[in-house]
PDB file of N, CA and C in Angstrom:
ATOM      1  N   UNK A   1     130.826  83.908  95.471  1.00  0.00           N
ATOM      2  CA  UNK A   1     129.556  84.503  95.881  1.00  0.00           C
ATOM      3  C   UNK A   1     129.881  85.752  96.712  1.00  0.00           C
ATOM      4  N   UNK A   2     129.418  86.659  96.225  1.00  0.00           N
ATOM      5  CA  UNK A   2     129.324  88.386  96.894  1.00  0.00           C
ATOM      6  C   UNK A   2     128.553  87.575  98.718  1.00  0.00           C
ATOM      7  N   UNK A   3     129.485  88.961  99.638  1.00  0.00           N
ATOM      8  CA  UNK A   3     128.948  89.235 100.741  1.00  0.00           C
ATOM      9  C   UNK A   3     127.291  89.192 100.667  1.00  0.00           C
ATOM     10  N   UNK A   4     126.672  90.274  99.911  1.00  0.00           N
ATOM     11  CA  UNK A   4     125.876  90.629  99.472  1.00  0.00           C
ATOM     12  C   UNK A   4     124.731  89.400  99.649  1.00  0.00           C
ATOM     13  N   UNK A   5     124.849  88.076  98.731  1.00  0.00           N
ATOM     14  CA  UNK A   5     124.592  87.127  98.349  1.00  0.00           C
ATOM     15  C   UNK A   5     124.532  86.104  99.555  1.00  0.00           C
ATOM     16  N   UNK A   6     125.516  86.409 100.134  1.00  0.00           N
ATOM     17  CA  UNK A   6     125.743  85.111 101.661  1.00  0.00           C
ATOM     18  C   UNK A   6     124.684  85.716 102.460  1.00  0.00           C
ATOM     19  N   UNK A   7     124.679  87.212 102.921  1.00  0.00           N
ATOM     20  CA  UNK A   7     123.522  87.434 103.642  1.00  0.00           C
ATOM     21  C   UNK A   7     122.390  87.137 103.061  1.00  0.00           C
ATOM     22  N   UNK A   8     121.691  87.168 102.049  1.00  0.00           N
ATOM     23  CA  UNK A   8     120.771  87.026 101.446  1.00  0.00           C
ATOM     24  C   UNK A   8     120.233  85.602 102.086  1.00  0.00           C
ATOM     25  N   UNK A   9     120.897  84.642 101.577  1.00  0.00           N
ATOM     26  CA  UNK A   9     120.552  83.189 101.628  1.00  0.00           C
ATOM     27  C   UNK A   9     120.576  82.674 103.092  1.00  0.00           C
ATOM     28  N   UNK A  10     121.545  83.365 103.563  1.00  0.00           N
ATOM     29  CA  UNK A  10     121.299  83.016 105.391  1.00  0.00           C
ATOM     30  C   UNK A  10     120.244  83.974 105.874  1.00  0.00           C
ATOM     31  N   UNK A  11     119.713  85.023 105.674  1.00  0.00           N
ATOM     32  CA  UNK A  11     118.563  85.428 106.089  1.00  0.00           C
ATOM     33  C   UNK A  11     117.474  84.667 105.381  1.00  0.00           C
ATOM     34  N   UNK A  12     117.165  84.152 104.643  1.00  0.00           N
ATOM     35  CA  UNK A  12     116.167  83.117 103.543  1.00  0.00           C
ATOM     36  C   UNK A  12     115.978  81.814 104.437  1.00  0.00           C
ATOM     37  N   UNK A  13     116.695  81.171 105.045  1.00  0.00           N
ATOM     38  CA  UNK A  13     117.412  80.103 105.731  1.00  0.00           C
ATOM     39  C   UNK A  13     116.016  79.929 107.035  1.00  0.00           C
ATOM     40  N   UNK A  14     115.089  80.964 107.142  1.00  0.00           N
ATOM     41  CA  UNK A  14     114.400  81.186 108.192  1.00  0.00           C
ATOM     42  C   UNK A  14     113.006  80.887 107.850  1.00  0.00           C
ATOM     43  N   UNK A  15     112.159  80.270 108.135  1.00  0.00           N
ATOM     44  CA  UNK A  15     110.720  80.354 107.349  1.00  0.00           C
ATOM     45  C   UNK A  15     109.872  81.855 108.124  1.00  0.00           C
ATOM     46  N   UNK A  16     110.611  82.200 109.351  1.00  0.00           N
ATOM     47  CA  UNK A  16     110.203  83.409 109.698  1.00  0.00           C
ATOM     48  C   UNK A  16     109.819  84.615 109.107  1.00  0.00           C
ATOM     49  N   UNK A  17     111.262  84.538 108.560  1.00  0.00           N
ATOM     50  CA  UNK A  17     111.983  85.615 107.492  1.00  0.00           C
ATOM     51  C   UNK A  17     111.051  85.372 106.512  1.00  0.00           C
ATOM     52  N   UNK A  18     111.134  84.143 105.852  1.00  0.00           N
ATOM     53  CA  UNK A  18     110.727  84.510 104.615  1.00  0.00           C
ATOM     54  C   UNK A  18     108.836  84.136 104.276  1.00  0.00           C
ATOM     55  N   UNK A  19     108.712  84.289 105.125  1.00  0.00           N
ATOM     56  CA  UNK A  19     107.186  84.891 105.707  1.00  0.00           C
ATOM     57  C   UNK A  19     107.005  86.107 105.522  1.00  0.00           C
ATOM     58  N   UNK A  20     107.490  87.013 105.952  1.00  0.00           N
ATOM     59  CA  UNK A  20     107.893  88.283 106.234  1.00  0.00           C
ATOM     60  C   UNK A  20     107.777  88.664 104.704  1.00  0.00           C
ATOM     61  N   UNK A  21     109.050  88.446 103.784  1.00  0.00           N
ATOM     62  CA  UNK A  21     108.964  88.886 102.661  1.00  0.00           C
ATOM     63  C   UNK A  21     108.087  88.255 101.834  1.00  0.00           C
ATOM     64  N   UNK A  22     107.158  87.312 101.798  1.00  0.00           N
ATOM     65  CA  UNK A  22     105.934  87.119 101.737  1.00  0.00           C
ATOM     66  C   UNK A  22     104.734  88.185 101.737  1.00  0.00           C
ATOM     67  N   UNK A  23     104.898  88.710 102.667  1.00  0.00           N
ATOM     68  CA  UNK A  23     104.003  89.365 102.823  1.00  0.00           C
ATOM     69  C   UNK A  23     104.208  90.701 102.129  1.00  0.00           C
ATOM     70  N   UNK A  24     105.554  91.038 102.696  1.00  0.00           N
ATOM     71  CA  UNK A  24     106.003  92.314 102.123  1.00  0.00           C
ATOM     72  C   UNK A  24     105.796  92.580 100.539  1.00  0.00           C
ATOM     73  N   UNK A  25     105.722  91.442  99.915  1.00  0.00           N
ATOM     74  CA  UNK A  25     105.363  91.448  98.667  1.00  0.00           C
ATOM     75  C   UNK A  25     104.764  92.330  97.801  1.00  0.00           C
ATOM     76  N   UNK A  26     103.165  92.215  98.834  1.00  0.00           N
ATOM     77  CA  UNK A  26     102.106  92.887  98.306  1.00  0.00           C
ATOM     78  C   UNK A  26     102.259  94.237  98.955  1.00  0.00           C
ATOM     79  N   UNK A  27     103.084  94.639  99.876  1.00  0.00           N
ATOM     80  CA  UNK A  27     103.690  96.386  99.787  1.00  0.00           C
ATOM     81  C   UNK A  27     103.895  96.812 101.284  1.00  0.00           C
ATOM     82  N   UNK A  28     104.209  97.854 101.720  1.00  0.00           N
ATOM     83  CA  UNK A  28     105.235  98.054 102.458  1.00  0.00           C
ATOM     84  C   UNK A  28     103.896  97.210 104.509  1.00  0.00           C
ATOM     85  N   UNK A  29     104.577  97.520 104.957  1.00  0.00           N
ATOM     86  CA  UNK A  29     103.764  96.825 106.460  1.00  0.00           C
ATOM     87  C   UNK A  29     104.543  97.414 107.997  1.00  0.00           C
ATOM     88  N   UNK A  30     103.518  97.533 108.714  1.00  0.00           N
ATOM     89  CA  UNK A  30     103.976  97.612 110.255  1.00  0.00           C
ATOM     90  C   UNK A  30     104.722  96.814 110.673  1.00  0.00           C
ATOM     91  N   UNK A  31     105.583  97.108 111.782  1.00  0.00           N
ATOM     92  CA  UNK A  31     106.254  95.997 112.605  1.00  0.00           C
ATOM     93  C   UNK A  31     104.532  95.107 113.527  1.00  0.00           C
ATOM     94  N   UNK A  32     103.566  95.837 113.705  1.00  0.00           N
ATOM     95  CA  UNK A  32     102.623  95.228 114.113  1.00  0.00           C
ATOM     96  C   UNK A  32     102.321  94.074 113.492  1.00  0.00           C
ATOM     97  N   UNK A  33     101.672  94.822 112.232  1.00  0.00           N
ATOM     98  CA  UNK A  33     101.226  93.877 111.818  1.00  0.00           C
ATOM     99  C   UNK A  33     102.269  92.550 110.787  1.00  0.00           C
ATOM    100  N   UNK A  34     102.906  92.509 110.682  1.00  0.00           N
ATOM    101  CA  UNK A  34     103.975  91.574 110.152  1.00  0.00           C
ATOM    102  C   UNK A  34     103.664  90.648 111.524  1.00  0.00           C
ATOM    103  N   UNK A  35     104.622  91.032 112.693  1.00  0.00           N
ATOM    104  CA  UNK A  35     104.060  90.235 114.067  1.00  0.00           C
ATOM    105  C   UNK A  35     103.091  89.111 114.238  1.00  0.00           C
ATOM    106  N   UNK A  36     101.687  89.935 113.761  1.00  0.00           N
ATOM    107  CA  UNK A  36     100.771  89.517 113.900  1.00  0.00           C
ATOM    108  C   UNK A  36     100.365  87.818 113.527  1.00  0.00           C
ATOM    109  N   UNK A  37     100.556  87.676 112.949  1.00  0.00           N
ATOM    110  CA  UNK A  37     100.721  86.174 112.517  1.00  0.00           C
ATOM    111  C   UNK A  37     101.675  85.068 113.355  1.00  0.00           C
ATOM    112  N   UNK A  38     102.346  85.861 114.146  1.00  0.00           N
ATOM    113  CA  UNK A  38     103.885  85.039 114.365  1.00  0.00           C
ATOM    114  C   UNK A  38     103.230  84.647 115.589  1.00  0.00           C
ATOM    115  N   UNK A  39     103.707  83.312 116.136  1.00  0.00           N
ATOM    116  CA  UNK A  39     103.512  83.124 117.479  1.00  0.00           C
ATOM    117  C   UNK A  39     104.719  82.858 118.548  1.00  0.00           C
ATOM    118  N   UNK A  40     105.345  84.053 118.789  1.00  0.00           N
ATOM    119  CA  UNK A  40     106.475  84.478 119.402  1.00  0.00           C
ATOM    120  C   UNK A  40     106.444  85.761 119.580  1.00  0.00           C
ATOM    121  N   UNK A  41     107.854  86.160 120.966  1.00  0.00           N
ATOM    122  CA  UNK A  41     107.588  87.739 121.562  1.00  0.00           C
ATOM    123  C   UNK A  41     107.982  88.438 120.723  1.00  0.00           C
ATOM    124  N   UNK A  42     107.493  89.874 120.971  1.00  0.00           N
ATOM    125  CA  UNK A  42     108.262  90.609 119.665  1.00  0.00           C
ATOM    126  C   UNK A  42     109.371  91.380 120.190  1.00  0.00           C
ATOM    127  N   UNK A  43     110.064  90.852 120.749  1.00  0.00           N
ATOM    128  CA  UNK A  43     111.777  91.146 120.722  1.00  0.00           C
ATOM    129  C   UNK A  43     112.680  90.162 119.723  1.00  0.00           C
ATOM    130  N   UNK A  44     111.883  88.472 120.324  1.00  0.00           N
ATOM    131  CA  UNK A  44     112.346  87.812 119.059  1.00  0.00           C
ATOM    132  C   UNK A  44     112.173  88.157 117.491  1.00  0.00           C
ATOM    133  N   UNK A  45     111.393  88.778 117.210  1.00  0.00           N
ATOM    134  CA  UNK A  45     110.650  88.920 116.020  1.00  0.00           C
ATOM    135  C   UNK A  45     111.243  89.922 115.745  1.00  0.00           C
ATOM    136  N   UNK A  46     111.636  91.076 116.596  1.00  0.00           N
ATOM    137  CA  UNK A  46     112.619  91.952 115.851  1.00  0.00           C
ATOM    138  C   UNK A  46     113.627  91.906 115.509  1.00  0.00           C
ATOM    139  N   UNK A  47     114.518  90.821 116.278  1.00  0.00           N
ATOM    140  CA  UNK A  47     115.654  90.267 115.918  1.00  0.00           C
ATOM    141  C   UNK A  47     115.651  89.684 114.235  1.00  0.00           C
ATOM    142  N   UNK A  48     114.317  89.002 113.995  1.00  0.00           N
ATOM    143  CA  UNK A  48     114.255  88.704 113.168  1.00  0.00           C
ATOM    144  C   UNK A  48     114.218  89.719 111.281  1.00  0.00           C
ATOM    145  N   UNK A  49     113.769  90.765 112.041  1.00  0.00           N
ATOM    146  CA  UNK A  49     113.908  92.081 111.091  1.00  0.00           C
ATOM    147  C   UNK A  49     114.824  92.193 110.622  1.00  0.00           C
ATOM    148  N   UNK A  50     115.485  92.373 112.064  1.00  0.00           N
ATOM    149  CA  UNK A  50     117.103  92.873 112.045  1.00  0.00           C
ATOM    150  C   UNK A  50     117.767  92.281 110.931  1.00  0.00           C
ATOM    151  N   UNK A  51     118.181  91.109 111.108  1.00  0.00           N
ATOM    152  CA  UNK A  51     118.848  89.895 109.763  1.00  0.00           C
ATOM    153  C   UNK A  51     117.898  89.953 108.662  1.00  0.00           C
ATOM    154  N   UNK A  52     116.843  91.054 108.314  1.00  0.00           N
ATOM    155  CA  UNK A  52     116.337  90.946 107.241  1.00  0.00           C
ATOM    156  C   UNK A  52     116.713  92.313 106.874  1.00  0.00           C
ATOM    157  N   UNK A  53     116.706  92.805 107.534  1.00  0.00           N
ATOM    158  CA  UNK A  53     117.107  94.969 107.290  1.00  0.00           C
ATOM    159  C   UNK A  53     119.036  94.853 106.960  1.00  0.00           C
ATOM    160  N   UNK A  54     119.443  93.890 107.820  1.00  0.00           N
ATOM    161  CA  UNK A  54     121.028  94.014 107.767  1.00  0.00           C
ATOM    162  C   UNK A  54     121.533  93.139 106.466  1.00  0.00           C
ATOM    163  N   UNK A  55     120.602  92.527 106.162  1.00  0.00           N
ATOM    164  CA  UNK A  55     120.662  91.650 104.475  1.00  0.00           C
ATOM    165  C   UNK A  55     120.800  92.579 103.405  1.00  0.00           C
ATOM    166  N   UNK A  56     119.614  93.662 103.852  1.00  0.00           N
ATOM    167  CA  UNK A  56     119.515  94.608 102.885  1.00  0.00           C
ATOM    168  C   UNK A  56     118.046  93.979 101.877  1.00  0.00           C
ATOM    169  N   UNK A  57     117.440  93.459 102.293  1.00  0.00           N
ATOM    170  CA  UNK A  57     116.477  92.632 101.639  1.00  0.00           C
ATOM    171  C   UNK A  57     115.063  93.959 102.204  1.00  0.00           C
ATOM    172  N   UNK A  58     115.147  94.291 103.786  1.00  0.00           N
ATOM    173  CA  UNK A  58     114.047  94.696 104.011  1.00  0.00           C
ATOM    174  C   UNK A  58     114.736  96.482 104.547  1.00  0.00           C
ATOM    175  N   UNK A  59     114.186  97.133 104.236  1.00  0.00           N
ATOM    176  CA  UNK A  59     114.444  98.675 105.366  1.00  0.00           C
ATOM    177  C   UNK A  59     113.146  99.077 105.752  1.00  0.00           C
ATOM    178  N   UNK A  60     113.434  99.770 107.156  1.00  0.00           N
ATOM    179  CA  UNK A  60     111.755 100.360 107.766  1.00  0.00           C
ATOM    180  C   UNK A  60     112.105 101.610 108.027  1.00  0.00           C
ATOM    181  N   UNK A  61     111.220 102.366 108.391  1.00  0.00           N
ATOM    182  CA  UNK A  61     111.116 103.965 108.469  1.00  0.00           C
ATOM    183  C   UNK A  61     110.128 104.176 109.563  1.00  0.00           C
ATOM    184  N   UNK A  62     110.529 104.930 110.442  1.00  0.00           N
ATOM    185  CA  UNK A  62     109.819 105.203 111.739  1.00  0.00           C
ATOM    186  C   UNK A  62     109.115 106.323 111.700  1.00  0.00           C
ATOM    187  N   UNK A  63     107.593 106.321 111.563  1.00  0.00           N
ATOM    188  CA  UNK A  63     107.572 107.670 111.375  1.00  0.00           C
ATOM    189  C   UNK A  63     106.527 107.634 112.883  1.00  0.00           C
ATOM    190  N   UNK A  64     106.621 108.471 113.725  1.00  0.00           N
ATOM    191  CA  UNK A  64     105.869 109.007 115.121  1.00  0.00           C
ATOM    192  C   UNK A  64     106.514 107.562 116.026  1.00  0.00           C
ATOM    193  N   UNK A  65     105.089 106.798 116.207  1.00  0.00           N
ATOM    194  CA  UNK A  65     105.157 105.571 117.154  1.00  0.00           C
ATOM    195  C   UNK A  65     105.123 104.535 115.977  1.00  0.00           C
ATOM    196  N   UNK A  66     105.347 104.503 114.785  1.00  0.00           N
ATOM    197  CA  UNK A  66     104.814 103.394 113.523  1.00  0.00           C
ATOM    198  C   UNK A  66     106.075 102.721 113.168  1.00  0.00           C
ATOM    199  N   UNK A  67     106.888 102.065 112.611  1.00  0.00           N
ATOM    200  CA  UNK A  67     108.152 101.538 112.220  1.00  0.00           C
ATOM    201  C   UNK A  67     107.148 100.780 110.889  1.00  0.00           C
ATOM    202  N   UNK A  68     107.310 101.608 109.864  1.00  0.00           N
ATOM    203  CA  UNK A  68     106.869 100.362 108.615  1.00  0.00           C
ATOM    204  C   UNK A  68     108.036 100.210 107.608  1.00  0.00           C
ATOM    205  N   UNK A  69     108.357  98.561 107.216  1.00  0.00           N
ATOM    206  CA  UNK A  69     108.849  97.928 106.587  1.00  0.00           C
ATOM    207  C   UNK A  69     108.628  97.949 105.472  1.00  0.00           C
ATOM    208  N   UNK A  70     109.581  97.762 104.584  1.00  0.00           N
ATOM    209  CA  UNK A  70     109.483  97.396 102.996  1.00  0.00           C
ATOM    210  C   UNK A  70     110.577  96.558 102.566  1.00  0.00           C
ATOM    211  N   UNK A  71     110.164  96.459 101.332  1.00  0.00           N
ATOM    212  CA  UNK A  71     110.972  95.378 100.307  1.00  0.00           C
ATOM    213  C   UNK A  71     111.896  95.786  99.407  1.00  0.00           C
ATOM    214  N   UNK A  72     113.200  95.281  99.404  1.00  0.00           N
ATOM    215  CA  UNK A  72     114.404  95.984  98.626  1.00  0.00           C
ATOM    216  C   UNK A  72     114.449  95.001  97.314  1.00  0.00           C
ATOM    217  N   UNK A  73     114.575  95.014  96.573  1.00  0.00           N
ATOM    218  CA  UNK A  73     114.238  94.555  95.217  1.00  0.00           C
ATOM    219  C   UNK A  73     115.395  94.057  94.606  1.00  0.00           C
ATOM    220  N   UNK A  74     116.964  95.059  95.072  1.00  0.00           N
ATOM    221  CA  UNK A  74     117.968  94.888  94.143  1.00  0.00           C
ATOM    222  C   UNK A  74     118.627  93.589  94.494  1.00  0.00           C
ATOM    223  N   UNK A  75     118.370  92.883  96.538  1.00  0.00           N
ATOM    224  CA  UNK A  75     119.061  91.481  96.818  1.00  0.00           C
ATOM    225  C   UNK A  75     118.284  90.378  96.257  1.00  0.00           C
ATOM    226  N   UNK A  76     116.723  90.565  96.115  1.00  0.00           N
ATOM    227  CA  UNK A  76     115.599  89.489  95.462  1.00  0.00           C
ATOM    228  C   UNK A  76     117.163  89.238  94.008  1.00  0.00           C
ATOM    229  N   UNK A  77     116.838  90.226  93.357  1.00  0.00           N
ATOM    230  CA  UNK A  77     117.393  90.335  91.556  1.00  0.00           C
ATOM    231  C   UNK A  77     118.387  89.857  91.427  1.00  0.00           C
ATOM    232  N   UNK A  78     119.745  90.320  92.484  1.00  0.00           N
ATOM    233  CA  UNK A  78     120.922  89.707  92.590  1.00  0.00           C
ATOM    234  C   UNK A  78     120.695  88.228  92.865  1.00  0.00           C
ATOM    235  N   UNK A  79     120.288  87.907  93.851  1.00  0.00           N
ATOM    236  CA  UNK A  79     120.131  86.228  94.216  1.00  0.00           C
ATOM    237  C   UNK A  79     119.317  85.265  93.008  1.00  0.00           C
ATOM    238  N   UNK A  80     118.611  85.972  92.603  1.00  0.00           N
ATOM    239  CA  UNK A  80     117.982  85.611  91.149  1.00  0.00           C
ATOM    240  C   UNK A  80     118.839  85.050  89.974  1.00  0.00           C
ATOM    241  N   UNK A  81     119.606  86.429  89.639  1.00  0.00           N
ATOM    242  CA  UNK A  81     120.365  86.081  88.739  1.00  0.00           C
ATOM    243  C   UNK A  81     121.908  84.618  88.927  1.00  0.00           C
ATOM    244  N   UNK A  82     122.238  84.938  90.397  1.00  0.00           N
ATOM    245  CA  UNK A  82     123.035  83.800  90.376  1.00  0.00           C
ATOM    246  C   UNK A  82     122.724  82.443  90.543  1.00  0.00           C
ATOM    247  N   UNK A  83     121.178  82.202  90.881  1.00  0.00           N
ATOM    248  CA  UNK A  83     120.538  81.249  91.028  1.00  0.00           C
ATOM    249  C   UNK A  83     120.271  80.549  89.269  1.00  0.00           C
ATOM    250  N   UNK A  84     120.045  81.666  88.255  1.00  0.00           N
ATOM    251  CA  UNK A  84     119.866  81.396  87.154  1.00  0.00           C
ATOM    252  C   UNK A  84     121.335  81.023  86.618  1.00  0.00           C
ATOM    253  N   UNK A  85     122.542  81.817  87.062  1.00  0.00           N
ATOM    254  CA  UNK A  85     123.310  81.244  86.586  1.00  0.00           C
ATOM    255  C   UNK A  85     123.973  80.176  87.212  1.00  0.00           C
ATOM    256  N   UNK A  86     123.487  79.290  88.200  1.00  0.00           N
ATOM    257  CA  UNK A  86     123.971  78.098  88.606  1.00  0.00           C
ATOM    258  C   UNK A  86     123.005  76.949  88.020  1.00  0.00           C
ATOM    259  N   UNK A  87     121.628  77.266  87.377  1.00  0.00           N
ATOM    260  CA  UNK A  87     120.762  76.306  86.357  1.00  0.00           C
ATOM    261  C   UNK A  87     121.524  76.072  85.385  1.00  0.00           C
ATOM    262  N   UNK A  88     121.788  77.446  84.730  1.00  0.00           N
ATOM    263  CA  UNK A  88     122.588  77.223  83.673  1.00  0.00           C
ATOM    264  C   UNK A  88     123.782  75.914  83.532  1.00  0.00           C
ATOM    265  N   UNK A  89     124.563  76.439  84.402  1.00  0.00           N
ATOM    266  CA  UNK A  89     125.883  75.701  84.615  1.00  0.00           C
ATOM    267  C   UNK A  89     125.124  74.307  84.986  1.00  0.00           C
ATOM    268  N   UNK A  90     124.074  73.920  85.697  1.00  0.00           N
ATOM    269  CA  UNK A  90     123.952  72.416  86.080  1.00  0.00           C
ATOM    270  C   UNK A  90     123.264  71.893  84.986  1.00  0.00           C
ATOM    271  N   UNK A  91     122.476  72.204  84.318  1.00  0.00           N
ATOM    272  CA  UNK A  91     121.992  71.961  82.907  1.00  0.00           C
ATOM    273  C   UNK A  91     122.668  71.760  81.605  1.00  0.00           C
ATOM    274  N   UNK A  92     123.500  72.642  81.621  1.00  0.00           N
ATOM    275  CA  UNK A  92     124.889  72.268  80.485  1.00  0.00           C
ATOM    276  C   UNK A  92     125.397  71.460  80.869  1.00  0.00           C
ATOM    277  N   UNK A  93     125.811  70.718  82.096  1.00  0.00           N
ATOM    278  CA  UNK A  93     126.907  69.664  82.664  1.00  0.00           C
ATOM    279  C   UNK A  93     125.677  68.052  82.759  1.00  0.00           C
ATOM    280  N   UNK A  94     124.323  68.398  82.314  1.00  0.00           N
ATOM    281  CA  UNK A  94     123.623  67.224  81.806  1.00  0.00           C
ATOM    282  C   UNK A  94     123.254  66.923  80.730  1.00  0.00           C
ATOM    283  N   UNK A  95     123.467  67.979  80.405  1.00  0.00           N
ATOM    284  CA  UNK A  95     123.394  67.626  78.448  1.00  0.00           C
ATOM    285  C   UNK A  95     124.275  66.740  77.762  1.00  0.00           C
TER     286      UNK A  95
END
């Protein structure tokens, strides 16, 4: 399993996190409002970014006083595909 891949699944590991990309889903978001839902400070909560931006899953862009987040597509696809190819492999070994 790629570096790549280990961060992925240990940032996933969080229902925080993957709240977050939940949401991010439907398209890019504030550090506000992402927050908003959470019931914790938002230092914790940025920490929580952090292991989602350093995954490579999420990047944000600061523009004035705003920090908005988005969704990286290529760690979803990667983790995808090795997830499909570990069905594979457990499905052939029950046949």
């Amino acid at each position: 399993m790629t570096q790549q891949l280990n961060a992925f699944f240990a940032a996933m590991s969080d229902p925080t996190r993957r709240a977050v990309i939940e949401r991010l889903v439907s398209g890019p978001a504030s550090v506000t409002e992402l927050h908003a839902p959470h019931d914790m400070a938002l230092p914790t909560f940025m920490r929580h970014l952090g292991v989602l931006e350093k995954s490579g899953i999420v990047h944000s862009v600061k523009k004035g006083r705003v920090r908005t987040c988005h969704l990286e597509y290529a760690p979803l696809v990667e983790a995808q595909g090795w997830l499909a190819w570990q069905r594979h492999l457990w499905e052939n070994r029950t046949d």
